[in-house]
N, C-alpha and C. Protein backbone atom coordinates (compact mmCIF):
# COMPACT_ATOMS: atom_id res chain seq x y z
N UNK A 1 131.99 102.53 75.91
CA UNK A 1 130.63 102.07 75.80
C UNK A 1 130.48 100.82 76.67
N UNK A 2 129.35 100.65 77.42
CA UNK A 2 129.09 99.60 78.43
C UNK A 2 129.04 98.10 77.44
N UNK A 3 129.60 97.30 78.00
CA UNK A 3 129.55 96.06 77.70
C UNK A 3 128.29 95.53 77.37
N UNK A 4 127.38 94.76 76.52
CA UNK A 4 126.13 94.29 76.75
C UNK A 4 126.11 92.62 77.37
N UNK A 5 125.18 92.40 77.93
CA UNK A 5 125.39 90.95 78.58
C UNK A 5 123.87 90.27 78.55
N UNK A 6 123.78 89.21 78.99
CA UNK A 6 122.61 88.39 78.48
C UNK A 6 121.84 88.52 80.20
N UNK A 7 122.86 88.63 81.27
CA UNK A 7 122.63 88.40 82.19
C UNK A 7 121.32 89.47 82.49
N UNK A 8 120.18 88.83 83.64
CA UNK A 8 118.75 89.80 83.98
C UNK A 8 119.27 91.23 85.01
N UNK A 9 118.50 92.20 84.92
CA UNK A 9 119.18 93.36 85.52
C UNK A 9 118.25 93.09 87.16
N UNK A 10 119.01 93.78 87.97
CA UNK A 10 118.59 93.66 89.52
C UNK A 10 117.80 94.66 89.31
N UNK A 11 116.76 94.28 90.22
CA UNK A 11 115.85 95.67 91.26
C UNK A 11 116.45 95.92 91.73
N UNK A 12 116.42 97.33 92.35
CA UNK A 12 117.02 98.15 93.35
C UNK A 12 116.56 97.38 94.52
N UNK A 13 118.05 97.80 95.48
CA UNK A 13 117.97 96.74 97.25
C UNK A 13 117.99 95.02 96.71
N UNK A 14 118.62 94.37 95.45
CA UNK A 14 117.71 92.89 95.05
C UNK A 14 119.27 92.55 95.95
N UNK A 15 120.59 93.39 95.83
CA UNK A 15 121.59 92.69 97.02
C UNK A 15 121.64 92.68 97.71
N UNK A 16 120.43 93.63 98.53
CA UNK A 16 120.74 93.55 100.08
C UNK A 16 119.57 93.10 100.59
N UNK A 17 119.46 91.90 101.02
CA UNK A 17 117.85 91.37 101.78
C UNK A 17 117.62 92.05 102.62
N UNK A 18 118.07 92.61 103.41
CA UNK A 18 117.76 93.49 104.52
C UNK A 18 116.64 94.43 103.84
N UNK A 19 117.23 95.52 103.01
CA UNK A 19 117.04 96.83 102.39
C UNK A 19 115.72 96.40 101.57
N UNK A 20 115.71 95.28 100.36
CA UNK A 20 114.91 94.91 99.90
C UNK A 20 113.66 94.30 100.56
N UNK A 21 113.93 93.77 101.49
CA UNK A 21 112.59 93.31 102.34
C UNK A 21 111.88 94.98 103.05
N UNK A 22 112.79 95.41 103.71
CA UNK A 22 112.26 96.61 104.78
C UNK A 22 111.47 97.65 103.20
N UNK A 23 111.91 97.91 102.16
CA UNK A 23 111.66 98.57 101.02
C UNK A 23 110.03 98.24 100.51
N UNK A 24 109.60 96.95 100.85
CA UNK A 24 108.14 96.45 100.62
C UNK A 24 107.59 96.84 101.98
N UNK A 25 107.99 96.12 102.57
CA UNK A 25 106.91 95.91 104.02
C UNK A 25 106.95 97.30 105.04
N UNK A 26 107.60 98.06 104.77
CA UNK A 26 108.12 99.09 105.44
C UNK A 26 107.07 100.39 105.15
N UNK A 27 106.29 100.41 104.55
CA UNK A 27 105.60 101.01 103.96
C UNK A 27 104.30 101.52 104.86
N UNK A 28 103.71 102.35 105.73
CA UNK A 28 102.29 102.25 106.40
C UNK A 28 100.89 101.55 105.74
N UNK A 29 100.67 101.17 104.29
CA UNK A 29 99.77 100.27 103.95
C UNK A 29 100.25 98.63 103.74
N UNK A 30 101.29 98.09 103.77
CA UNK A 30 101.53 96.84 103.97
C UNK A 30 101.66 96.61 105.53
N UNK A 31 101.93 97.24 105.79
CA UNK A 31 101.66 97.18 107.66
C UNK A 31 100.48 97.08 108.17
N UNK A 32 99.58 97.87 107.62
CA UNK A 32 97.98 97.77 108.22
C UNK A 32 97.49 96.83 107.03
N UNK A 33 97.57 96.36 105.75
CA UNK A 33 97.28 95.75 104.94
C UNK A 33 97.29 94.15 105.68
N UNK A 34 98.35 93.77 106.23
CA UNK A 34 98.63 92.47 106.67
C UNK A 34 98.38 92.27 108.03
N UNK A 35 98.36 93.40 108.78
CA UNK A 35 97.15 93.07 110.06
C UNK A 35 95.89 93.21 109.56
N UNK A 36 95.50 93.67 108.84
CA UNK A 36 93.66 93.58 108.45
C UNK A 36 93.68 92.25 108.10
N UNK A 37 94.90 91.04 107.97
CA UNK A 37 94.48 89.43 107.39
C UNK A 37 94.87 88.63 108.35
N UNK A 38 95.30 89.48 109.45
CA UNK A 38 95.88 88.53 111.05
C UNK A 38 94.44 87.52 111.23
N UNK A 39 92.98 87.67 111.34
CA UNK A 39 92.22 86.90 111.55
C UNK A 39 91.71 85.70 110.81
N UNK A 40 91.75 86.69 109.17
CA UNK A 40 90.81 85.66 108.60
C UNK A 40 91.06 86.53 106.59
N UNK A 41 90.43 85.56 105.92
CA UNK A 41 90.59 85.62 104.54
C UNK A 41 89.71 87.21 104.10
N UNK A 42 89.83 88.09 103.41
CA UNK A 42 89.12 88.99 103.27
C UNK A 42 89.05 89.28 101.63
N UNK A 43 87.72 90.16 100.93
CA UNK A 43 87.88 90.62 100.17
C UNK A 43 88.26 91.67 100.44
N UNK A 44 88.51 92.39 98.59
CA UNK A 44 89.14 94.14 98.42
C UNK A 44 88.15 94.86 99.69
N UNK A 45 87.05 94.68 99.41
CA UNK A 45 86.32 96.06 100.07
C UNK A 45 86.09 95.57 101.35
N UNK A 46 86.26 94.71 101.83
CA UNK A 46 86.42 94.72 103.15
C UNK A 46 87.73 95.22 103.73
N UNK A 47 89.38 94.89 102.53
CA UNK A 47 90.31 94.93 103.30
C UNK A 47 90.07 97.00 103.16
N UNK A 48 89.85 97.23 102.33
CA UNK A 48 89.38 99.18 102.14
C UNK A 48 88.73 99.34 103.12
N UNK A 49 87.27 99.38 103.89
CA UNK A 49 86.57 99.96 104.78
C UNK A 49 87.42 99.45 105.90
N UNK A 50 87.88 98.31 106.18
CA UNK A 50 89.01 98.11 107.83
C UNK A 50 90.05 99.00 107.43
N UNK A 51 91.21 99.71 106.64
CA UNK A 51 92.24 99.90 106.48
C UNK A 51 91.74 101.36 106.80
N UNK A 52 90.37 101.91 105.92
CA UNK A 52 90.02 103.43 106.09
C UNK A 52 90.60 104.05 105.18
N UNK A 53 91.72 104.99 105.33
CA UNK A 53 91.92 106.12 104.47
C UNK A 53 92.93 106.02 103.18
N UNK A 54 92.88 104.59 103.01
CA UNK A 54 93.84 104.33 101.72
C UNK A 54 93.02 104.15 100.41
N UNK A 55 93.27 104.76 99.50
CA UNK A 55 92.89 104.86 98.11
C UNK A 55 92.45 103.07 98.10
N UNK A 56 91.72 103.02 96.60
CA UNK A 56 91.02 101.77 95.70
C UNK A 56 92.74 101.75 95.15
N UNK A 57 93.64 102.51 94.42
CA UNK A 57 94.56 102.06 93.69
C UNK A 57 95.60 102.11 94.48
N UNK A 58 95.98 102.34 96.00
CA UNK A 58 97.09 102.13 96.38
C UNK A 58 96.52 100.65 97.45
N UNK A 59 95.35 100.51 97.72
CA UNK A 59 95.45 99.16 97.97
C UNK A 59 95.39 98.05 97.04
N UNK A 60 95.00 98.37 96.08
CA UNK A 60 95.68 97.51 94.98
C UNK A 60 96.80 96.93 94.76
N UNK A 61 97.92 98.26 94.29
CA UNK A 61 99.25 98.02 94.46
C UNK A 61 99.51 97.23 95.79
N UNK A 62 99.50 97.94 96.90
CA UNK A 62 99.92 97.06 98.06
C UNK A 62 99.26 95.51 98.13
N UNK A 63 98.40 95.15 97.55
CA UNK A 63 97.95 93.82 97.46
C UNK A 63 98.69 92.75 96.80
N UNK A 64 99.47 93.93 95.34
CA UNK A 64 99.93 92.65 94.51
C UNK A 64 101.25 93.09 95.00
N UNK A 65 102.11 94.10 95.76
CA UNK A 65 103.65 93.87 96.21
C UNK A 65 103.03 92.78 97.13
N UNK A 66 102.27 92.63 98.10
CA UNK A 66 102.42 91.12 98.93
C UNK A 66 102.24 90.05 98.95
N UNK A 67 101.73 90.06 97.43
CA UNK A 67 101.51 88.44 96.73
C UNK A 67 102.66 88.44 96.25
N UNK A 68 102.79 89.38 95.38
CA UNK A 68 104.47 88.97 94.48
C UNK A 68 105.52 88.81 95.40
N UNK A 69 105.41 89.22 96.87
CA UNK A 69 106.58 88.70 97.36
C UNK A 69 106.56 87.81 98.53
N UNK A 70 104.77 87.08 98.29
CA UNK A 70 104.85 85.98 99.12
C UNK A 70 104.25 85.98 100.43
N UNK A 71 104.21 87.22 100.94
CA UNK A 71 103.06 87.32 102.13
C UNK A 71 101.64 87.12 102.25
N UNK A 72 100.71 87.20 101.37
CA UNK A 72 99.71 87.02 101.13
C UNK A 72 99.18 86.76 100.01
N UNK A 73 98.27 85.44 99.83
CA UNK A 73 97.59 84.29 98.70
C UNK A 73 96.17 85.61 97.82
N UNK A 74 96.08 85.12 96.76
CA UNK A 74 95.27 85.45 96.13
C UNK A 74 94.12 84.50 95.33
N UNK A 75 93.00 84.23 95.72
CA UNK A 75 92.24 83.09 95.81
C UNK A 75 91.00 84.21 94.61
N UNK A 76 90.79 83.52 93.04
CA UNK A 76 89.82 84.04 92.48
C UNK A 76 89.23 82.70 92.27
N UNK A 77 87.62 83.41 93.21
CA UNK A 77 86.64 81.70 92.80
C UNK A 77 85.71 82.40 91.24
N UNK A 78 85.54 80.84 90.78
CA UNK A 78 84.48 81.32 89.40
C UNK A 78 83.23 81.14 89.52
N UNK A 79 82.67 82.56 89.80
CA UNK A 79 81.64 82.72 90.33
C UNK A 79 81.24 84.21 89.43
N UNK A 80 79.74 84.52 89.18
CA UNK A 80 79.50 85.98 88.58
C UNK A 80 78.95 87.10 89.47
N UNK A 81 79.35 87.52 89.83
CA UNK A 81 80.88 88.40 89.25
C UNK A 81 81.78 87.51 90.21
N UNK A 82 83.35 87.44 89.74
CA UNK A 82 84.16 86.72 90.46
C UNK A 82 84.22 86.98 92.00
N UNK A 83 84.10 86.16 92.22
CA UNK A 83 85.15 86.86 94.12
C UNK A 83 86.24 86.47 94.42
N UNK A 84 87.33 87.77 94.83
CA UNK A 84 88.35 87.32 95.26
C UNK A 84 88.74 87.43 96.76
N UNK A 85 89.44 86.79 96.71
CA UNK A 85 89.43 86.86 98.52
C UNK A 85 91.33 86.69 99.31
N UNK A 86 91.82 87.82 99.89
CA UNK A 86 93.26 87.60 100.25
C UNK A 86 93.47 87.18 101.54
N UNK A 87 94.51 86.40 101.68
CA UNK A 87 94.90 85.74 102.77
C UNK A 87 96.45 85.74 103.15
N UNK A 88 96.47 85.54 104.43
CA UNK A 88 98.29 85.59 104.84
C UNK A 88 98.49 84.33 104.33
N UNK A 89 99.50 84.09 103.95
CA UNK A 89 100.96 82.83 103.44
C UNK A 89 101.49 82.34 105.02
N UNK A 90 101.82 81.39 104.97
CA UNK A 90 102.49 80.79 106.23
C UNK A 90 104.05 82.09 106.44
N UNK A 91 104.56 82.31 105.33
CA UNK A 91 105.31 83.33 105.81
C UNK A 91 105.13 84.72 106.21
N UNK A 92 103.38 85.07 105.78
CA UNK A 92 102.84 86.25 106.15
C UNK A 92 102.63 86.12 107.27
N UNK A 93 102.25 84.75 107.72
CA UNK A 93 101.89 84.39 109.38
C UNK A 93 102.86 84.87 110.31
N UNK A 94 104.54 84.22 109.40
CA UNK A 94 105.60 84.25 110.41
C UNK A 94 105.78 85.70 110.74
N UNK A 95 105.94 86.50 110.30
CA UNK A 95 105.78 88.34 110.16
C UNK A 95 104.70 89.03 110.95
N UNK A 96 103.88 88.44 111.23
CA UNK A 96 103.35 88.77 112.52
C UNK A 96 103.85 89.18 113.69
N UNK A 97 105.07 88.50 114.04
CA UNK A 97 105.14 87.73 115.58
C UNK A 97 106.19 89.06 115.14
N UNK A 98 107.85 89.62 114.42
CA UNK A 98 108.15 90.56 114.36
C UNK A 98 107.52 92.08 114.20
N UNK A 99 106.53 91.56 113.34
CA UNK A 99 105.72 93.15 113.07
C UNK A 99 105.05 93.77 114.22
N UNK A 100 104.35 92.75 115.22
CA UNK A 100 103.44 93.08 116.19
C UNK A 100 104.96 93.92 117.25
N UNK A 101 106.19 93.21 117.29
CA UNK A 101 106.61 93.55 118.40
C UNK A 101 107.56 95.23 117.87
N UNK A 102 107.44 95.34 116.62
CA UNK A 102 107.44 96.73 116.06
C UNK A 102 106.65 97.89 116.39
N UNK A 103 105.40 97.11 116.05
CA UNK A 103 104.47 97.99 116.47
C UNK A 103 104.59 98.03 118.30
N UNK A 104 104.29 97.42 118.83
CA UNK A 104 104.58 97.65 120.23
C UNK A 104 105.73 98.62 120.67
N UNK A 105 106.77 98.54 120.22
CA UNK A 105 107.91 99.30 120.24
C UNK A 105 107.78 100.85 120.11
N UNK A 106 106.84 101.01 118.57
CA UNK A 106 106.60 102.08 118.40
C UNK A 106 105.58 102.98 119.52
N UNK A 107 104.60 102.38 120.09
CA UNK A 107 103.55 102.65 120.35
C UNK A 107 104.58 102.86 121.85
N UNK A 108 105.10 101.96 122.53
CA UNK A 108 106.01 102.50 123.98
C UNK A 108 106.63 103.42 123.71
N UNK A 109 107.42 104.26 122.16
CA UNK A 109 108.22 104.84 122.71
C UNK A 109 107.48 106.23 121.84
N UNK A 110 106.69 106.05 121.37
CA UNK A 110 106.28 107.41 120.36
C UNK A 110 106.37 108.51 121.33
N UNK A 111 105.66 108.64 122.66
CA UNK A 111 105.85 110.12 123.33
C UNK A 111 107.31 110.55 123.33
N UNK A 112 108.02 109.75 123.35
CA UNK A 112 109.72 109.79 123.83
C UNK A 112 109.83 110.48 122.30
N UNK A 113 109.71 109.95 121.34
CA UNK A 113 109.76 110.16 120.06
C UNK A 113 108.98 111.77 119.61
N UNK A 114 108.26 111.52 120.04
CA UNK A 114 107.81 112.93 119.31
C UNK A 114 108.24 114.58 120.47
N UNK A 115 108.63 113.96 121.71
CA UNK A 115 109.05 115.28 122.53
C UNK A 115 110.77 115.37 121.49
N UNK A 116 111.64 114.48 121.47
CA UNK A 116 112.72 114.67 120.87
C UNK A 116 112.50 115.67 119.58
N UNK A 117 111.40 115.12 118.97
CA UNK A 117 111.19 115.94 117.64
C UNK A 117 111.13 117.35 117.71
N UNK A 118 109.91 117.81 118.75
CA UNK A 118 110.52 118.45 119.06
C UNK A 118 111.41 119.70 119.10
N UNK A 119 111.60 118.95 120.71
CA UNK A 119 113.17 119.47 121.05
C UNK A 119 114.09 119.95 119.86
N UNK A 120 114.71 119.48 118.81
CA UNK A 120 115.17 119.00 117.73
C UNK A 120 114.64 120.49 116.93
N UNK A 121 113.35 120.83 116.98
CA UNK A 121 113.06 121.88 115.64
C UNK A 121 112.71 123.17 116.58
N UNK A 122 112.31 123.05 117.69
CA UNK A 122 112.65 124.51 118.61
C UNK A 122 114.33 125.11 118.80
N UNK A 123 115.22 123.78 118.90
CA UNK A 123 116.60 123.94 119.39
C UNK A 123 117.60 124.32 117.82
């Protein structure tokens, strides 16, 4: 029988920063989620009509994985009805400058990428 211990249990990937970071952000709505805040502070339904084809409840979720892990602020003013409004974190800022050159990457090599594919399911 397993030992019991006082100690808190890990998330999955919580040992490997690598795995655990790429596991949030890695996602196609935290990717377009956090370029829709490259300019400026936004509400929900603005960040929904820029993002387009993502659900009310999966931009949700993706809103609060990038607060809970620090990429982007959550600002509720008291006002009726409230408004809230999300913003990049100085470390959401720093994630820019890698993410953009991802995306660039992708975008140079996708033809290369998708003839392999492909190649790959004819062969």
């Amino acid at each position: 029988m397993p030992e019991e211990t006082d100690e808190p249990k890990l998330q999955p990937g919580a040992g490997c920063p690598i795995r655990g970071v790429l596991d949030r952000i890695g996602d196609q709505w935290s990717l377009l989620t956090l370029e829709a805040l490259e300019d400026e502070k936004k509400r929900f339904n603005e960040l929904l009509r820029e993002i387009g084809d993502i659900s009310k409840q999966m931009l949700s979720k993706t809103l609060r994985h990038l607060e809970q892990d620090g990429f982007i602020s959550r600002t509720v003013y008291p006002e009726v009805p409230p408004r809230v409004e999300y913003e990049l974190t100085e470390m959401g800022r720093s994630f820019l400058i890698p993410m953009k050159a991802l995306i660039g990457w992708a975008e140079r090599n996708h033809s290369e990428i998708m003839s392999a594919r492909q190649r790959h399911e004819s062969g």
